[in-house]
C-alpha atoms as a PDB file:
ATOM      1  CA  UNK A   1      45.064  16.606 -41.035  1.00  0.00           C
ATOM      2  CA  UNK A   2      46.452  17.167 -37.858  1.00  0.00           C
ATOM      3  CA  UNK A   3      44.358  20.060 -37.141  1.00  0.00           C
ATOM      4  CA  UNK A   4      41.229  18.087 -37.714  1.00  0.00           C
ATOM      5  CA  UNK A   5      42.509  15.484 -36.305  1.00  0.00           C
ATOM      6  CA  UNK A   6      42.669  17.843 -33.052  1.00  0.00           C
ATOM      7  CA  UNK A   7      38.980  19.360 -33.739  1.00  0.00           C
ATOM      8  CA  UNK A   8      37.649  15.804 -33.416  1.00  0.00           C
ATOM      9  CA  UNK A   9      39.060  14.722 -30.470  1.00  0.00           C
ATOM     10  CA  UNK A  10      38.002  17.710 -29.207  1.00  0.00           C
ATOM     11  CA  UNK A  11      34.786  17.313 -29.850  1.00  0.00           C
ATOM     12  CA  UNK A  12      34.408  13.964 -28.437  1.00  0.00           C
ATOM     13  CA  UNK A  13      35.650  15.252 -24.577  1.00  0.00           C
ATOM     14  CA  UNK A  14      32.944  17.975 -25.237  1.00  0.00           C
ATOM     15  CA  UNK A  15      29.962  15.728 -25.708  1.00  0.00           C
ATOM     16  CA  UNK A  16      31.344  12.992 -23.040  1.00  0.00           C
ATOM     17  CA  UNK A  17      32.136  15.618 -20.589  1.00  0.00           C
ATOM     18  CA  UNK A  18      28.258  16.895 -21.425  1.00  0.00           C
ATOM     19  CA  UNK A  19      26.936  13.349 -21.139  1.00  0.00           C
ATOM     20  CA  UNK A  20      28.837  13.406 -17.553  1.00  0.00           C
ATOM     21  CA  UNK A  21      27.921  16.296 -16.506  1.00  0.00           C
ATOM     22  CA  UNK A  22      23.955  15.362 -17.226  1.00  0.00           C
ATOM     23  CA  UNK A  23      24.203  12.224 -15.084  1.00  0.00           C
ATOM     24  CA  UNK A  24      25.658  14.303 -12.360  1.00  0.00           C
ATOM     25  CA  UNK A  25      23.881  17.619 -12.600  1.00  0.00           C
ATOM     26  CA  UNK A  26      22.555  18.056  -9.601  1.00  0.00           C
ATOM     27  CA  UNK A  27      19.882  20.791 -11.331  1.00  0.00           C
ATOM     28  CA  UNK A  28      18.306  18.318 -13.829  1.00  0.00           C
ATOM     29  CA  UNK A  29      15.004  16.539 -12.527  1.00  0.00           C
ATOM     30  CA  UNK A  30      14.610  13.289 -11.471  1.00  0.00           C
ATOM     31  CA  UNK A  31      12.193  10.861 -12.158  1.00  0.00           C
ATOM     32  CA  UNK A  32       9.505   9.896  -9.533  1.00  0.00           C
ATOM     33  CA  UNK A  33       7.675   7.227  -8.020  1.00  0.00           C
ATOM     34  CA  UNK A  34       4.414   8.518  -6.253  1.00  0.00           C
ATOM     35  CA  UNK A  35       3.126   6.004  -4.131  1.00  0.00           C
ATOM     36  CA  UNK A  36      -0.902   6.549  -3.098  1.00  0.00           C
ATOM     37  CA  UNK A  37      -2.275   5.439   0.014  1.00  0.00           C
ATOM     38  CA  UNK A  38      -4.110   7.075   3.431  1.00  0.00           C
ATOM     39  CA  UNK A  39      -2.394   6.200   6.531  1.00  0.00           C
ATOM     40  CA  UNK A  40      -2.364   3.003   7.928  1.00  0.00           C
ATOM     41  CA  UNK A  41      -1.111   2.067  11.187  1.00  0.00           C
ATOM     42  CA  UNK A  42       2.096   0.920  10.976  1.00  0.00           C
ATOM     43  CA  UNK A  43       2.008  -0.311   7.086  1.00  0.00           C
ATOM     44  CA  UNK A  44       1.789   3.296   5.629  1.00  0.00           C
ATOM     45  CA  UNK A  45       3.057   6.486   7.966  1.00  0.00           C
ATOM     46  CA  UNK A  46       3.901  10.117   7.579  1.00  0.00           C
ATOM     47  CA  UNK A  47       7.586  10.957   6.776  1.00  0.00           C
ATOM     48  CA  UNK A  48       7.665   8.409   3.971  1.00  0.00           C
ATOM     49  CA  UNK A  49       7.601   5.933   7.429  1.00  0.00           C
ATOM     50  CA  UNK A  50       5.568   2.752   7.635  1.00  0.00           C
ATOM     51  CA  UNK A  51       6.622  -1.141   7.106  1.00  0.00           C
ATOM     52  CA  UNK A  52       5.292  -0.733   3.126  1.00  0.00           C
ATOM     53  CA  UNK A  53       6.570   2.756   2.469  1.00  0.00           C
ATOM     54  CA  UNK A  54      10.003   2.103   3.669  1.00  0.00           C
ATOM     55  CA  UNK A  55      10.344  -1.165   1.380  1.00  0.00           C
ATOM     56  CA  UNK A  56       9.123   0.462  -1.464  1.00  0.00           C
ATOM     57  CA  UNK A  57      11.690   3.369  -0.561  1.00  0.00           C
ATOM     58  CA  UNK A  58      14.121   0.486  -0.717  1.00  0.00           C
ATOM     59  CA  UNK A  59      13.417  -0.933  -3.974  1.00  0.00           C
ATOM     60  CA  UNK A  60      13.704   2.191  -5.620  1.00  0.00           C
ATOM     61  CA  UNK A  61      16.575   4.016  -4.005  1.00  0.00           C
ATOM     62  CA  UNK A  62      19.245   2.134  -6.548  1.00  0.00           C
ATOM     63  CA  UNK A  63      17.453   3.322  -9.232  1.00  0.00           C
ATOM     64  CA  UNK A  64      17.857   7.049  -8.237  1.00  0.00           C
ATOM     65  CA  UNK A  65      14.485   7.889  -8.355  1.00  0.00           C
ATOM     66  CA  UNK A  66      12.565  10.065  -6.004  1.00  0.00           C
ATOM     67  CA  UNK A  67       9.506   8.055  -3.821  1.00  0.00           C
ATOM     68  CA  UNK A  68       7.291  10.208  -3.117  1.00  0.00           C
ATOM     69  CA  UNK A  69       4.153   9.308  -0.511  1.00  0.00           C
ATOM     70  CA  UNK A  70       0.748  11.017  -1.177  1.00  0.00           C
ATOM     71  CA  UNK A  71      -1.926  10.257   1.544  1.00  0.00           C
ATOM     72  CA  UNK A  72      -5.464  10.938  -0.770  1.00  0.00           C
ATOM     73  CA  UNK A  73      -8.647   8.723  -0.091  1.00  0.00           C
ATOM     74  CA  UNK A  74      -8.318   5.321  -1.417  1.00  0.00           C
ATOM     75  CA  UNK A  75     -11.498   5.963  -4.015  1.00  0.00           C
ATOM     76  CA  UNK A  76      -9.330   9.120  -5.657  1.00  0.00           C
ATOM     77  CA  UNK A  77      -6.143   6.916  -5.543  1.00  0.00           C
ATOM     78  CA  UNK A  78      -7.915   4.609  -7.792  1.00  0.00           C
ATOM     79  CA  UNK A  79      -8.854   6.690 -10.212  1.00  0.00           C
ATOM     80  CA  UNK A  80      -5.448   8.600 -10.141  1.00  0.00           C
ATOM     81  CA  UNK A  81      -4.198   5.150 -10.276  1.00  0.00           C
ATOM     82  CA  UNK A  82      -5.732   4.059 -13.757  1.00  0.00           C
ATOM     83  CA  UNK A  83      -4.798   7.537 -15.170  1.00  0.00           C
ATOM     84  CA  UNK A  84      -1.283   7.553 -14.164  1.00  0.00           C
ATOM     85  CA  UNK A  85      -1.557  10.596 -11.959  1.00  0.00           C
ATOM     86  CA  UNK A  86       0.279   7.996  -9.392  1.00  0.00           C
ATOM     87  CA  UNK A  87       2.506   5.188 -10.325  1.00  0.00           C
ATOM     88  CA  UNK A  88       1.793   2.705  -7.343  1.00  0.00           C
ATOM     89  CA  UNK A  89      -0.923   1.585  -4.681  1.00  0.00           C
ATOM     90  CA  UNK A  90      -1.283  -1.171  -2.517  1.00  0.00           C
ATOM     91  CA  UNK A  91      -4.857  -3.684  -2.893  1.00  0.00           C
ATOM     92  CA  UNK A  92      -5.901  -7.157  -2.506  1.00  0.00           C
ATOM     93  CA  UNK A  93      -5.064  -9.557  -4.920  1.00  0.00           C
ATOM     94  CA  UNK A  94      -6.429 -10.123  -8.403  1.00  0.00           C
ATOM     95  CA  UNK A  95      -9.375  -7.618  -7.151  1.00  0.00           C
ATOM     96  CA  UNK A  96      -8.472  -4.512  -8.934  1.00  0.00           C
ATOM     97  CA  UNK A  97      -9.389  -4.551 -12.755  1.00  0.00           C
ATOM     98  CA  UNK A  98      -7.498  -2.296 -15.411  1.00  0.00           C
ATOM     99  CA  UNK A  99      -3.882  -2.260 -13.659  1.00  0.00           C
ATOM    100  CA  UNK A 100      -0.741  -4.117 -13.509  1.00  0.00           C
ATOM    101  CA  UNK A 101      -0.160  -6.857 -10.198  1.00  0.00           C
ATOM    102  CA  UNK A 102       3.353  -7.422  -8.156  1.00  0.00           C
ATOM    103  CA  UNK A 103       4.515 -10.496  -8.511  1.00  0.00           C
ATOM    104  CA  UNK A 104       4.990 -10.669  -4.793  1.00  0.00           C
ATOM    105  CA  UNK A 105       2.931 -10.288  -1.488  1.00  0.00           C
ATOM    106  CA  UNK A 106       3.650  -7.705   0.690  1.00  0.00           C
ATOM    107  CA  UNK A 107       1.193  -7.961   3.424  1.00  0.00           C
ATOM    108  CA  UNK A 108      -1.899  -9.947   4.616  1.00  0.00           C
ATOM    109  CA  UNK A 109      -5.289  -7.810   5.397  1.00  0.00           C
ATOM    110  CA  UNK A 110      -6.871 -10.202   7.982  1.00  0.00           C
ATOM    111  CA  UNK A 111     -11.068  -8.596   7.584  1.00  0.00           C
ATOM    112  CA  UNK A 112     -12.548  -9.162  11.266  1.00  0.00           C
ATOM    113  CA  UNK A 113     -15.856  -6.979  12.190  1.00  0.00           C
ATOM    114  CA  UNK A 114     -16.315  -5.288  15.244  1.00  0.00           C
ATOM    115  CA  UNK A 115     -19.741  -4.530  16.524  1.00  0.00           C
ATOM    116  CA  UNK A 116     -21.780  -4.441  19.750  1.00  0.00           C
ATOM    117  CA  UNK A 117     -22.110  -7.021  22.501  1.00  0.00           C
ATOM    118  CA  UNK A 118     -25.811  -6.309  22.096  1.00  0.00           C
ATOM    119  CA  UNK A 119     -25.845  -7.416  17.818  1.00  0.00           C
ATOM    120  CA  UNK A 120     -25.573 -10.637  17.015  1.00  0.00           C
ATOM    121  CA  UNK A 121     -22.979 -11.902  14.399  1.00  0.00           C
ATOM    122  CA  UNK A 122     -23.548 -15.280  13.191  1.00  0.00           C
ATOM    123  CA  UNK A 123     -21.090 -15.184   9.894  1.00  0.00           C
ATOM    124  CA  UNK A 124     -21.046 -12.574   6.401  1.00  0.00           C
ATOM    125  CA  UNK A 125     -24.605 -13.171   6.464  1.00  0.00           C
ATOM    126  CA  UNK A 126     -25.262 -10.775   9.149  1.00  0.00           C
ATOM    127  CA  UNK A 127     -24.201  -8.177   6.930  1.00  0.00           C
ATOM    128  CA  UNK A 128     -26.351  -8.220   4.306  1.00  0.00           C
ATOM    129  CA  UNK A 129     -28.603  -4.875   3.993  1.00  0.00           C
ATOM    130  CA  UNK A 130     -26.894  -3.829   6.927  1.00  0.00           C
ATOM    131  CA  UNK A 131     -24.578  -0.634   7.242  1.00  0.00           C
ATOM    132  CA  UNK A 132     -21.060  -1.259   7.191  1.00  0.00           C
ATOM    133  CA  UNK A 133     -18.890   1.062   7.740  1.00  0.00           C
ATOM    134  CA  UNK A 134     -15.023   0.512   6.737  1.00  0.00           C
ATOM    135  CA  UNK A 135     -12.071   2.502   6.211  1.00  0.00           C
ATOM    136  CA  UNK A 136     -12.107   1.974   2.155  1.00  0.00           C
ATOM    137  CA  UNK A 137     -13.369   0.103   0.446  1.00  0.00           C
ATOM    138  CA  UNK A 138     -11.057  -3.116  -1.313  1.00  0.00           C
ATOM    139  CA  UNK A 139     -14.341  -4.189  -2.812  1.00  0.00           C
ATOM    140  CA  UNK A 140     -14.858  -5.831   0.154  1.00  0.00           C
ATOM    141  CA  UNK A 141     -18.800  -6.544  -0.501  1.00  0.00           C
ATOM    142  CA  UNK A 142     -17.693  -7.942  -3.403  1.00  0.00           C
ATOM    143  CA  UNK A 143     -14.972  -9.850  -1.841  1.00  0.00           C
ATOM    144  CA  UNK A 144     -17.227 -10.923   1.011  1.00  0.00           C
ATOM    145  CA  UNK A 145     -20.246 -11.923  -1.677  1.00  0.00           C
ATOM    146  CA  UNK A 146     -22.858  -9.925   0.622  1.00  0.00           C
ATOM    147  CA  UNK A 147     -24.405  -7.183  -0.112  1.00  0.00           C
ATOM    148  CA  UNK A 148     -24.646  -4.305   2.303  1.00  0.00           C
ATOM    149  CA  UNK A 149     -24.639  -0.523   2.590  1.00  0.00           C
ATOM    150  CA  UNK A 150     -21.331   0.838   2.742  1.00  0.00           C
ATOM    151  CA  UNK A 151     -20.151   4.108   5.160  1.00  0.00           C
ATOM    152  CA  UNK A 152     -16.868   5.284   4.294  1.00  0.00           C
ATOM    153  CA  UNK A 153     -14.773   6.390   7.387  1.00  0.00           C
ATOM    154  CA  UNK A 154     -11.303   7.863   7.415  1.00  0.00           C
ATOM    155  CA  UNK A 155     -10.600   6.328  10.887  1.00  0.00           C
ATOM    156  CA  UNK A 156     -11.361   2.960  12.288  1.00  0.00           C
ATOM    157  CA  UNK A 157     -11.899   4.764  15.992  1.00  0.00           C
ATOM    158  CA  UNK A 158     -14.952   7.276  14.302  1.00  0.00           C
ATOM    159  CA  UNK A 159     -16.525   4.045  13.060  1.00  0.00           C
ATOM    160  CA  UNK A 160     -16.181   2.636  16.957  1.00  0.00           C
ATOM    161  CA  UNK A 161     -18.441   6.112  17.733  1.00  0.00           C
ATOM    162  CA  UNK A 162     -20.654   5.060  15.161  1.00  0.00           C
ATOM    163  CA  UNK A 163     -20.916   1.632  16.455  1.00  0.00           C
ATOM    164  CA  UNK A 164     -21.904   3.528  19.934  1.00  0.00           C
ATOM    165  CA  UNK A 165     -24.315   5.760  18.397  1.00  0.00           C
ATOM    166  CA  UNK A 166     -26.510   2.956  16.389  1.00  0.00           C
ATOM    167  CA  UNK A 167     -25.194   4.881  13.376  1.00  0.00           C
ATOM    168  CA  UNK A 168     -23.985   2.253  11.767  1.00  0.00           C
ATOM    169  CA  UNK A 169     -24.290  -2.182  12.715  1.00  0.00           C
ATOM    170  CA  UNK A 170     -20.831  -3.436  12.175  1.00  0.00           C
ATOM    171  CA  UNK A 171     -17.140  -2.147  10.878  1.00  0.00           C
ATOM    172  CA  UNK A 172     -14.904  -3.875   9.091  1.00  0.00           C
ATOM    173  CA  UNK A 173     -11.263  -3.875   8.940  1.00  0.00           C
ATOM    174  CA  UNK A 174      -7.690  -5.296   9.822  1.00  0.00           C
ATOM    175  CA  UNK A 175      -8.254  -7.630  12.995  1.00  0.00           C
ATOM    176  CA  UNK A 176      -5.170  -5.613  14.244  1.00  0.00           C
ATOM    177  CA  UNK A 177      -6.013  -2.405  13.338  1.00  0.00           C
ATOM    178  CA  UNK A 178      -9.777  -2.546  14.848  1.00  0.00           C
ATOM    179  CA  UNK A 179      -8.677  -3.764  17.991  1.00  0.00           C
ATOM    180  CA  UNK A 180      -5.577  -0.374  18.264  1.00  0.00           C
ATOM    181  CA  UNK A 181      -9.161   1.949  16.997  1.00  0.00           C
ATOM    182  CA  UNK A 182     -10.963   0.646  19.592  1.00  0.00           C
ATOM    183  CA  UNK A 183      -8.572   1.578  22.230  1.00  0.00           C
ATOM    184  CA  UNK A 184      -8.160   5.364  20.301  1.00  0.00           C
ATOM    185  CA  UNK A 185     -11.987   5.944  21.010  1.00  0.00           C
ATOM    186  CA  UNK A 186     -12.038   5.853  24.697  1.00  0.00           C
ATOM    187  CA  UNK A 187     -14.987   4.032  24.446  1.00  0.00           C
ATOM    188  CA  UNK A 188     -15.998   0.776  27.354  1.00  0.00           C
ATOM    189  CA  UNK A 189     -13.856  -2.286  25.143  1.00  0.00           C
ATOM    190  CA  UNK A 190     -16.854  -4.359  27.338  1.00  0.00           C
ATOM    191  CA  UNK A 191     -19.411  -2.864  24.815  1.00  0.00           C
ATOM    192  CA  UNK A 192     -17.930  -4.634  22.075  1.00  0.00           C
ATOM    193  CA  UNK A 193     -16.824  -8.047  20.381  1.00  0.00           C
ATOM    194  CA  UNK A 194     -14.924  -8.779  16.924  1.00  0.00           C
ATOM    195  CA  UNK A 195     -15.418 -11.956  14.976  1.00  0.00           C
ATOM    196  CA  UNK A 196     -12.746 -12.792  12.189  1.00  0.00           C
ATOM    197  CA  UNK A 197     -13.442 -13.236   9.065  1.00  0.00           C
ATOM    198  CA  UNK A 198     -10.914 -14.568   6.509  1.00  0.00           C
ATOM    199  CA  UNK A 199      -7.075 -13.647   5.307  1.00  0.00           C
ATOM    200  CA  UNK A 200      -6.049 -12.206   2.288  1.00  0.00           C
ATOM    201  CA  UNK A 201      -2.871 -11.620   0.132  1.00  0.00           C
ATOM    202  CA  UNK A 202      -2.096  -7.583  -0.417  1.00  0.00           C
ATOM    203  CA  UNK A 203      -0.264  -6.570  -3.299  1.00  0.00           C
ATOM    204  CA  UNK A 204       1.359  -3.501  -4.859  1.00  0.00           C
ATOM    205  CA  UNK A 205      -0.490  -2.687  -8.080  1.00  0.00           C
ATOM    206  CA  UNK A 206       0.621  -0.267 -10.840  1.00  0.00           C
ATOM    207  CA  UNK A 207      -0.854   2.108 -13.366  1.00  0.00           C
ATOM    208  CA  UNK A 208      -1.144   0.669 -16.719  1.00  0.00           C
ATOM    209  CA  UNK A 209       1.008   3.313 -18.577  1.00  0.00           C
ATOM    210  CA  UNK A 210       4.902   3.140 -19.904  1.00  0.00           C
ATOM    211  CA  UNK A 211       6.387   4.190 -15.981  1.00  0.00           C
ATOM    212  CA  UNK A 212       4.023   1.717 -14.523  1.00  0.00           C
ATOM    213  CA  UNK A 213       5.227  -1.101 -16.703  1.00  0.00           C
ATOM    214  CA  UNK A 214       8.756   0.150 -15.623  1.00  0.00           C
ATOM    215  CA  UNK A 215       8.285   0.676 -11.949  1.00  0.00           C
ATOM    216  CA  UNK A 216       6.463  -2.754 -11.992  1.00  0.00           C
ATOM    217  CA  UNK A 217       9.891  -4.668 -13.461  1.00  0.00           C
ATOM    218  CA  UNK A 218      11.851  -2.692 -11.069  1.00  0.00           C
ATOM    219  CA  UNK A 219       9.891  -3.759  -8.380  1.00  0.00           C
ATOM    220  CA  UNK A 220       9.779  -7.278  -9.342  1.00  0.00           C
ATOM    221  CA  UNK A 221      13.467  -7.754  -9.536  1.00  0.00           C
ATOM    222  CA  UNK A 222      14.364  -5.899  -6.730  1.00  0.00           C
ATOM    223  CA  UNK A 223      12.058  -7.915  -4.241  1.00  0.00           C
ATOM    224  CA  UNK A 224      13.976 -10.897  -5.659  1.00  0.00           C
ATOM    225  CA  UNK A 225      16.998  -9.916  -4.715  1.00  0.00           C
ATOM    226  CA  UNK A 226      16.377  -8.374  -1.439  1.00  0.00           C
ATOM    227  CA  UNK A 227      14.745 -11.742  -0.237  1.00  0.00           C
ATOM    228  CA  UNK A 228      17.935 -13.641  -1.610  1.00  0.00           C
ATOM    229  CA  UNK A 229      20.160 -11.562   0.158  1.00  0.00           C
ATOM    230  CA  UNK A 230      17.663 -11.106   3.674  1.00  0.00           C
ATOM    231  CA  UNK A 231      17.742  -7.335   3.712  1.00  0.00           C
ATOM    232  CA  UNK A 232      13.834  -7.747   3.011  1.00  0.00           C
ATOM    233  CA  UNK A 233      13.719 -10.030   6.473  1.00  0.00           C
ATOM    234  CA  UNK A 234      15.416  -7.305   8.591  1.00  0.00           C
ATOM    235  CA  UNK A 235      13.831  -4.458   7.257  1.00  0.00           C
ATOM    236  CA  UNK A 236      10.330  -5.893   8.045  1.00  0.00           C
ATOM    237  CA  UNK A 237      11.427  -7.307  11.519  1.00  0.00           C
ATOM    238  CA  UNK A 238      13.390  -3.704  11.870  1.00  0.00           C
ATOM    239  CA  UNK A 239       9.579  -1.756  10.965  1.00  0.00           C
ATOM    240  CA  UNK A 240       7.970  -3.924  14.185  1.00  0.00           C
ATOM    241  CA  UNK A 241       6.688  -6.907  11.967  1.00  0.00           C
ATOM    242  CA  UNK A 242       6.936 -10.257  14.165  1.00  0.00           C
ATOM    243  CA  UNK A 243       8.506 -13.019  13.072  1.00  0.00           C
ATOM    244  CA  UNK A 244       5.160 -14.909  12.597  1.00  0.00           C
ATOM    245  CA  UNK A 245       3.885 -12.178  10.446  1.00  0.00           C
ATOM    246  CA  UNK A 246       6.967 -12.221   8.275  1.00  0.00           C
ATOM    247  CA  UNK A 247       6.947 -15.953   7.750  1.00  0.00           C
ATOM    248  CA  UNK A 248       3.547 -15.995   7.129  1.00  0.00           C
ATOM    249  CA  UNK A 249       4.147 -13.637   4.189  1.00  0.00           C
ATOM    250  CA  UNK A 250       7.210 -15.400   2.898  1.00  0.00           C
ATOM    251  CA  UNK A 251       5.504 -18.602   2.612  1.00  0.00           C
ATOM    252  CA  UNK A 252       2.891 -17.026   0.875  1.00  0.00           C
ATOM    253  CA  UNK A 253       5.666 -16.147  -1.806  1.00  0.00           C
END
């Protein structure tokens, strides 16, 4: 009795010692967030760097998982997106069909067009039939309720050079972001004007598979807690977001 007795116990410190040693084995694999989105400004830099990168860092960091950045076209990250190739993009609100929302607002994309001094802009009207170039897309005829021919670019300043050329009639993007390309071209800033447009909420959207649904809660509950305890505040205001930005956002939530 004793002896089995022994052989038990002995096998329970083998199987808890190999249940330890799988949380802590620095061999096994662990799970990953990939995160899709091109460059942008200050939101989304290289070096997992960027206001939006870092915070989603953040959020998942407790969880032990790896965050992993990939920087592909925002047409491809789409599709990947709905496929679960990647877990997590960021687009404008209740615009993207087929994937899961964040509860919470991360950013604001505030649409202005830039175009000549020499074409007129009298309001989304002017677009219509007109080529547009932008940076992707957002849906942003659709969003804008004009129809007009669309010219990917994959940098605000080339669509400034296209503006120059006659290429293309207007470009549309963030007011801030258009007005930092403009000064990347080296073009005259006398040759041009930008008219806004409207404001919109930005959220982080999810693939519709099991680790989307997952990453989504995570996400969810963390942002809750890191606005309750301010980290959110000082992270943002750390990354170079003002403090009217970051209120404007809050409110919004």
């Amino acid at each position: 009795m004793k002896r089995l007795f022994a052989i038990c116990l002995l096998l329970v410190f083998c199987c808890a010692a190999s249940v330890h040693a799988d949380e802590d084995d620095p061999w096994k694999a662990r799970d990953s967030v990939i995160f899709g989105m091109p460059f942008l400004y200050q939101i989304v830099q290289p070096g997992n760097s960027g206001v939006i990168t870092s915070l989603l860092e953040t959020v998942y960091a407790p969880d032990n998982l790896d965050f992993i950045h990939k920087p592909l076209p925002y047409v491809r990250i789409l599709e990947a997106l709905k496929k679960g190739n990647i877990h997590c993009t960021l687009a404008l609100k209740d615009r993207i069909d087929g994937v899961l929302q964040g509860d919470v607002t991360v950013v604001t994309y505030d649409i202005a067009v830039a175009h000549l001094r020499t074409t007129p802009f009298a309001g989304v009207q002017s677009l219509a039939g007109r080529r547009v170039a932008a940076r992707f897309g957002f849906g942003l005829s659709e969003l804008l309720g004009v129809p007009f021919q669309y010219q990917p670019i994959y940098a605000l300043s080339s669509g400034f050079h296209m503006l120059d050329r006659d290429h293309v009639k207007f470009v549309l993007g963030d007011r801030r972001l258009l007005r930092h390309a403009m000064w990347e071209s080296h073009l005259s800033p006398a040759d041009f004007l930008f008219d806004d447009i409207g404001s919109y909420e930005v959220r982080v959207i999810f693939a519709p598979t099991e680790k989307g649904r997952r990453f989504l809660e995570i996400f969810n509950s963390r942002m809750k807690e890191l606005r309750a305890s301010g980290e959110i505040q000082t992270l943002m205001l750390s990354m170079g977001v003002t403090e009217a930005d970051l209120d404007r956002i809050l409110k919004l939530n």
